[in-house]
N, C-alpha and C. Protein backbone atom coordinates (compact mmCIF):
# COMPACT_ATOMS: atom_id res chain seq x y z
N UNK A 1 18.96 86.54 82.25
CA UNK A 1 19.65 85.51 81.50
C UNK A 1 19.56 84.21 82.29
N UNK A 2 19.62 83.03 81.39
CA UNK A 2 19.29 81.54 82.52
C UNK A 2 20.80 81.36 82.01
N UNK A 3 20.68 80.02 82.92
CA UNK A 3 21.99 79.00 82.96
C UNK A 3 21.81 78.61 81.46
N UNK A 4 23.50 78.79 81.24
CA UNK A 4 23.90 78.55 79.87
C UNK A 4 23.73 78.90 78.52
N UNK A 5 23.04 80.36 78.69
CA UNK A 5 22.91 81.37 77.62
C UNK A 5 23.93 82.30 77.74
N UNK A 6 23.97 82.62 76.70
CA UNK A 6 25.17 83.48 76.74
C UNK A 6 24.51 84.83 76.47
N UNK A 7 25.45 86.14 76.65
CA UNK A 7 25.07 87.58 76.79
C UNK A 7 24.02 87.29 75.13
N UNK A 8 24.64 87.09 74.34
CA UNK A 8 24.36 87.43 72.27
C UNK A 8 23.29 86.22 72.06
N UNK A 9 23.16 85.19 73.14
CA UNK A 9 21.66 84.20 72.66
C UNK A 9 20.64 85.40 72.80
N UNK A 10 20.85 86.20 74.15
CA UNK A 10 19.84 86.66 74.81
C UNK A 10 19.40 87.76 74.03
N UNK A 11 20.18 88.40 73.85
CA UNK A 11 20.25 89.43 72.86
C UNK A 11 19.25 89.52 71.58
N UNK A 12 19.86 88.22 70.99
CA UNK A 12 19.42 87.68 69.76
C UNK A 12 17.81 87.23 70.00
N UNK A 13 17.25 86.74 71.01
CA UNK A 13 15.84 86.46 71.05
C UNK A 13 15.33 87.94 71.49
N UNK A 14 15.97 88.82 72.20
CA UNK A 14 15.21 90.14 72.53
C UNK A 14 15.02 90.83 70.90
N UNK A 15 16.06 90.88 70.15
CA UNK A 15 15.84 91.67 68.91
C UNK A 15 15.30 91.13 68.17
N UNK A 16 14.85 89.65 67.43
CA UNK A 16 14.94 89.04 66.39
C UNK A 16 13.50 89.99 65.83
N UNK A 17 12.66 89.77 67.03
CA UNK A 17 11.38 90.27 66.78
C UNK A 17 10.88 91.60 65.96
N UNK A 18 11.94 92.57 66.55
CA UNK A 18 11.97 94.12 66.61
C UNK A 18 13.06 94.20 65.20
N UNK A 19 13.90 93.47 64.94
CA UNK A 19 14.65 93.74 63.56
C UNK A 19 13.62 93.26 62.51
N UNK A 20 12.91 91.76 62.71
CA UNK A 20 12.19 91.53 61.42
C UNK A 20 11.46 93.12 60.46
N UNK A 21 11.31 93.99 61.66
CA UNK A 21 10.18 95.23 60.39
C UNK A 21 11.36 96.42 60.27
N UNK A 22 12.10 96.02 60.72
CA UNK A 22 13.17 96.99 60.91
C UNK A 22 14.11 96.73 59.64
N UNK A 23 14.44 97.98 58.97
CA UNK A 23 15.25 97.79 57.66
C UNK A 23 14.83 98.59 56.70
N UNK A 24 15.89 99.50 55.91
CA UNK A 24 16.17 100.80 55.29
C UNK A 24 15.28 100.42 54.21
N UNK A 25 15.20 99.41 53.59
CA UNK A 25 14.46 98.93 52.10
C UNK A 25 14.00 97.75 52.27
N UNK A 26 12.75 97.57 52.11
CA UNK A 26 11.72 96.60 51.66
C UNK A 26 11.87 95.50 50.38
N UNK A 27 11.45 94.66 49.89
CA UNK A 27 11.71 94.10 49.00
C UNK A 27 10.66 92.73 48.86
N UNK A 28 10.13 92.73 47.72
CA UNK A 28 8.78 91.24 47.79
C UNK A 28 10.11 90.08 47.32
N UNK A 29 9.03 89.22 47.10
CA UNK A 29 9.65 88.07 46.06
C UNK A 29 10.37 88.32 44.89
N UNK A 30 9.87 89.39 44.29
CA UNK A 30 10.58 89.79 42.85
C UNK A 30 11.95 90.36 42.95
N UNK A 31 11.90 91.31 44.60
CA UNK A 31 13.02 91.93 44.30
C UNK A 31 13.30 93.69 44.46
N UNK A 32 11.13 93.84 43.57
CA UNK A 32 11.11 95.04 44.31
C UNK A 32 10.83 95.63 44.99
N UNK A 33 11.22 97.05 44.99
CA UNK A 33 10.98 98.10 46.20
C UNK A 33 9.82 97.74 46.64
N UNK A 34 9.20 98.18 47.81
CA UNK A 34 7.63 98.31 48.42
C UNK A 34 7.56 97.29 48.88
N UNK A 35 7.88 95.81 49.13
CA UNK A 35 7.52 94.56 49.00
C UNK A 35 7.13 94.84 50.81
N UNK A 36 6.24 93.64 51.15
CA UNK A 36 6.36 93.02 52.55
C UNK A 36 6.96 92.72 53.25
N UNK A 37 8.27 91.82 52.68
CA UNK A 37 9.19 91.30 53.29
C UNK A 37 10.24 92.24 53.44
N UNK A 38 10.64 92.45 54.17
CA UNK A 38 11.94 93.49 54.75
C UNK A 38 13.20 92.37 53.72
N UNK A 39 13.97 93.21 53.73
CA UNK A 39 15.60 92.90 52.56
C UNK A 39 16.35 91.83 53.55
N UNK A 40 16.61 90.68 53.21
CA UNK A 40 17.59 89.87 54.24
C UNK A 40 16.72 89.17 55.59
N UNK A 41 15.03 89.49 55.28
CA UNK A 41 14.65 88.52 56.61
C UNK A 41 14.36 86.82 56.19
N UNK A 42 14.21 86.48 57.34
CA UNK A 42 14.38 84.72 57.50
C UNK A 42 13.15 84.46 57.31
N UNK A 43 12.45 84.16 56.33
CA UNK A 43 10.86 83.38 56.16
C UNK A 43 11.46 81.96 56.67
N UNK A 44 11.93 81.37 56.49
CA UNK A 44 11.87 79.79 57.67
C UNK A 44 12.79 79.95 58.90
N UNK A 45 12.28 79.01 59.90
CA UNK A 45 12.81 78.83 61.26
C UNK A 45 13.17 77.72 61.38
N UNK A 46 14.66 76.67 61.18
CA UNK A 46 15.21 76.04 61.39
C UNK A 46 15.44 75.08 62.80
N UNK A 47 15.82 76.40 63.66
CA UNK A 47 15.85 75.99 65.07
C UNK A 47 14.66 76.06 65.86
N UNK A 48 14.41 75.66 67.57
CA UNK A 48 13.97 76.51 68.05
C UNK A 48 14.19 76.14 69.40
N UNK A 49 14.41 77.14 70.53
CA UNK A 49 14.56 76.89 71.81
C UNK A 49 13.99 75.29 72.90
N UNK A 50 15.05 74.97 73.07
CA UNK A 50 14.56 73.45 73.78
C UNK A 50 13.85 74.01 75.13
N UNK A 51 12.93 72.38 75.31
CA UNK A 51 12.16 73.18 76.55
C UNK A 51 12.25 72.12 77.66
N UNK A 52 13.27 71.32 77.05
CA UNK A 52 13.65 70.17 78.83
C UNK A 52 15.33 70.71 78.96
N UNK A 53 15.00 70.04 80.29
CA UNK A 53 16.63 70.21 81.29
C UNK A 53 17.30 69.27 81.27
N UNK A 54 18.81 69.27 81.27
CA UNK A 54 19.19 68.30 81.77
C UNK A 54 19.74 68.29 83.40
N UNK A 55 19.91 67.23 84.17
CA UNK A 55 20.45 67.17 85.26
C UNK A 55 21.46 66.72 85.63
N UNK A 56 22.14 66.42 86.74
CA UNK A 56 23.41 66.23 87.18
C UNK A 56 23.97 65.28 86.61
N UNK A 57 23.47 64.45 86.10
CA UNK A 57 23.41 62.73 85.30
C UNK A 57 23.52 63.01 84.18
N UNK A 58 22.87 63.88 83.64
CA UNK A 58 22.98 64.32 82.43
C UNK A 58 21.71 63.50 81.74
N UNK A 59 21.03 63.09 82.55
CA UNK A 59 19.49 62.70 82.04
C UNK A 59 18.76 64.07 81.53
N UNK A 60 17.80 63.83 80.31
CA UNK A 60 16.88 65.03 80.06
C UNK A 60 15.57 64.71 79.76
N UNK A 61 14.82 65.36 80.62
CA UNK A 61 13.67 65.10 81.08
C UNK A 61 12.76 66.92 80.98
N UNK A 62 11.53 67.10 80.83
CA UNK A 62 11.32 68.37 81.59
C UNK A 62 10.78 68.86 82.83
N UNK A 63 10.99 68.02 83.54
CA UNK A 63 10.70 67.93 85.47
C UNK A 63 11.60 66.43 85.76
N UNK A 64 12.11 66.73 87.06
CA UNK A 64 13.06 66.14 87.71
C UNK A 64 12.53 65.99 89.44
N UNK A 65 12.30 64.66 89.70
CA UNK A 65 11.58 64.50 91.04
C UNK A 65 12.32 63.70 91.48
N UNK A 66 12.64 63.65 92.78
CA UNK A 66 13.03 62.74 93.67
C UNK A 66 12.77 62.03 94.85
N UNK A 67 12.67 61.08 95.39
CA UNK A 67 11.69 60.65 96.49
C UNK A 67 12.26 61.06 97.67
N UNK A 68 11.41 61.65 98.58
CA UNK A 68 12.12 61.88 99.64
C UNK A 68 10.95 61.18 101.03
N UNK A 69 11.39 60.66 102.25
CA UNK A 69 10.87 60.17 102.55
C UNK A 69 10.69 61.08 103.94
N UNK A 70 9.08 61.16 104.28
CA UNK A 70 8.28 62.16 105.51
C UNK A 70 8.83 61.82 107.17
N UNK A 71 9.52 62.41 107.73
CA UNK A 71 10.39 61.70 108.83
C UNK A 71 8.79 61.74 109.90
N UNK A 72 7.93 62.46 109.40
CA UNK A 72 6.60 62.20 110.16
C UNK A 72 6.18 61.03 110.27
N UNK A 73 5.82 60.63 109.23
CA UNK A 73 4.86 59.81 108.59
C UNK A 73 4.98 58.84 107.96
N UNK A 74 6.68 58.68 107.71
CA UNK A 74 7.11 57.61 107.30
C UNK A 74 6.85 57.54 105.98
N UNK A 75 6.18 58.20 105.27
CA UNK A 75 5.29 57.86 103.73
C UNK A 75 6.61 58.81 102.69
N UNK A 76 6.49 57.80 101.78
CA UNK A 76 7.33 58.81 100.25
C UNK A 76 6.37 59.39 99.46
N UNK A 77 7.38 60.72 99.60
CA UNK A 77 6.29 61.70 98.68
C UNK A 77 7.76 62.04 97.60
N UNK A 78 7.27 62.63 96.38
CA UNK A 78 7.76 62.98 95.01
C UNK A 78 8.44 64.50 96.17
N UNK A 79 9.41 64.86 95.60
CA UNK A 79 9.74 66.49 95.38
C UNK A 79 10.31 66.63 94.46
N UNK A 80 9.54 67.84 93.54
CA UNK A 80 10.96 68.38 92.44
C UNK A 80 11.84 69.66 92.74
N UNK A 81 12.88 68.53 92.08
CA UNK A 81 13.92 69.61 91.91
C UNK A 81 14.17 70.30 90.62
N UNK A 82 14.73 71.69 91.56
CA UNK A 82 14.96 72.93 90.75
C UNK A 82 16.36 73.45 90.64
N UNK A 83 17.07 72.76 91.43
CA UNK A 83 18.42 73.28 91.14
C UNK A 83 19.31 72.24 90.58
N UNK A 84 20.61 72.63 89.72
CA UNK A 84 21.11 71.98 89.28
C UNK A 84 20.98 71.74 88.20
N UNK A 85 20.08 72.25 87.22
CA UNK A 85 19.61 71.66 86.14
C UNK A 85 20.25 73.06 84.90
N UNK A 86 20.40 72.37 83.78
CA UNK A 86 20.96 73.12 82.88
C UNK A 86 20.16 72.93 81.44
N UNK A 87 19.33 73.96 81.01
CA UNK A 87 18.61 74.12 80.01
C UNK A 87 19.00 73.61 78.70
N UNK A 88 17.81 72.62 77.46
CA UNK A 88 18.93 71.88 76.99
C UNK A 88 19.31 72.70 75.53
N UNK A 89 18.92 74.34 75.45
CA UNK A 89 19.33 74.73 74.38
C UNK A 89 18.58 75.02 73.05
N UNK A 90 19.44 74.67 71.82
CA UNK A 90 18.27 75.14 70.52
C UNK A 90 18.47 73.75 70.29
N UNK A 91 17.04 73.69 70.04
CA UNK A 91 17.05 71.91 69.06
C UNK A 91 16.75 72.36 67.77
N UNK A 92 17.37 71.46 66.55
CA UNK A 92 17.28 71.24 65.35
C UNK A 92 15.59 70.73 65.01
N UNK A 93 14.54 71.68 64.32
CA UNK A 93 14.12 70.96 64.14
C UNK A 93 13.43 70.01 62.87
N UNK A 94 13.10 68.72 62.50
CA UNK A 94 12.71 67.93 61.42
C UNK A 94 12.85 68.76 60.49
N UNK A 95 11.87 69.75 60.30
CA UNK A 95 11.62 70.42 58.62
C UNK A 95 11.71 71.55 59.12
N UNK A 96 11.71 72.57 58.28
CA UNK A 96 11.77 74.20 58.10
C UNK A 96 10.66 74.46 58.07
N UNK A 97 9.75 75.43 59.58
CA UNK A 97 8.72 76.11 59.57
C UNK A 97 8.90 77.61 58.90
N UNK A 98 7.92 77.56 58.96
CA UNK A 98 7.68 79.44 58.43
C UNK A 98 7.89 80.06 59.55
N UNK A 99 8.27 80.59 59.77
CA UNK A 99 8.41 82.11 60.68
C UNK A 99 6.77 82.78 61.07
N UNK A 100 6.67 82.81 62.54
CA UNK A 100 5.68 83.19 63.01
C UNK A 100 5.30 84.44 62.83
N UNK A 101 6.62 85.37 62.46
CA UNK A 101 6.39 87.16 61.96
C UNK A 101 6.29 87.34 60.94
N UNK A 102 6.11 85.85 59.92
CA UNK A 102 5.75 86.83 58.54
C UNK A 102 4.92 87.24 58.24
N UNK A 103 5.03 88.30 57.61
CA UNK A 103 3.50 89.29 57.35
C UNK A 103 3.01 89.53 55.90
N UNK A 104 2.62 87.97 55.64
CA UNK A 104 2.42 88.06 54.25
C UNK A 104 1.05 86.64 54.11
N UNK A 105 0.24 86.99 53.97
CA UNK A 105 -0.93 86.39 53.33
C UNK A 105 -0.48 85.47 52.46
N UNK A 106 -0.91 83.87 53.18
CA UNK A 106 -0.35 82.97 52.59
C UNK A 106 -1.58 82.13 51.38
N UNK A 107 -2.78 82.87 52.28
CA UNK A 107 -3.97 82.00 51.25
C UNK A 107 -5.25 83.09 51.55
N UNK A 108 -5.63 83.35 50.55
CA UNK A 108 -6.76 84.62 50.32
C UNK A 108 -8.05 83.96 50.14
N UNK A 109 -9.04 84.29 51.46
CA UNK A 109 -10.20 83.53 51.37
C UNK A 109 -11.15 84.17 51.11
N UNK A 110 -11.09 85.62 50.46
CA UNK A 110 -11.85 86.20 50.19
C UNK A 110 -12.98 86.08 49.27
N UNK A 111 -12.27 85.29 48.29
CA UNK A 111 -12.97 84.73 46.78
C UNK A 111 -13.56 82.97 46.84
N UNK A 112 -13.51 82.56 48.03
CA UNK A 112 -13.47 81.31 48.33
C UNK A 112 -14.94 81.20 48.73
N UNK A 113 -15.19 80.00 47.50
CA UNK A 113 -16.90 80.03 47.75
C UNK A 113 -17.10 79.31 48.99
N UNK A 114 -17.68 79.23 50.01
CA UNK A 114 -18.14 78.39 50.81
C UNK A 114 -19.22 77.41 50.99
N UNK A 115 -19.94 77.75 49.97
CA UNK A 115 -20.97 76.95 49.99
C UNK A 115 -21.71 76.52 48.85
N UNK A 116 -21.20 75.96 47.61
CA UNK A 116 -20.86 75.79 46.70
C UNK A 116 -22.54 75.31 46.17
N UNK A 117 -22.79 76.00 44.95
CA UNK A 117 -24.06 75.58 44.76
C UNK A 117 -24.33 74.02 43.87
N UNK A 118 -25.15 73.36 44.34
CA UNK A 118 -25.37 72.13 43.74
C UNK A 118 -25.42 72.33 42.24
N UNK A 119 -24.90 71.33 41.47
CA UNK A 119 -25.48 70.95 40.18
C UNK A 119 -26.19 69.77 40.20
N UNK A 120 -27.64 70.17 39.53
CA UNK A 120 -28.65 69.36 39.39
C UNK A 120 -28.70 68.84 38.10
């Protein structure tokens, strides 16, 4: 578990995967039995896990460097820091994607001419 997840985030990303095929009855678009889609799963993804930190400042960035200066050499070099920082969570995002586990054929290219013969 990282900083600032809780026991049921964690949870919730270990299962989401393993529940999508999981479920007593099936169901398509129509409704019926047999379908692809499992009964009650999420075809869009709303959220999705943020991937910057914030830091002590409460700046959010996704790397955090600070200058520190070489008591050798006199010269400033970058170091990043790794502690202190608090992950920034689920972001909202713009539009509703599809769900990366759905298992349903969105466009059938089977019948799709490719190379379309001229009209002369």
């Amino acid at each position: 578990m990282t900083m600032g997840q809780t026991g049921s985030s964690v949870s919730k990303l270990i299962t989401q995967p393993i529940s999508w095929f999981r479920g007593s009855r099936q169901v398509d678009g129509s409704g019926e039995p047999g379908g692809l889609i499992p009964k009650g799963a999420a075809i869009f993804v709303f959220k999705r896990k943020g991937s910057m930190f914030f830091d002590e400042d409460g700046d959010l960035a996704h790397e955090f460097y600070c200058e520190v200066t070489d008591r050798r050499t006199n010269k400033v070099v970058m170091r990043r820091i790794l502690s202190n920082l608090v992950p920034q969570g689920e972001v909202e995002l713009p539009y509703p994607r599809l769900h990366g586990d759905l298992p349903v054929i969105m466009f059938d290219t089977s019948n799709l001419q490719l190379h379309p013969s001229s009209h002369v």
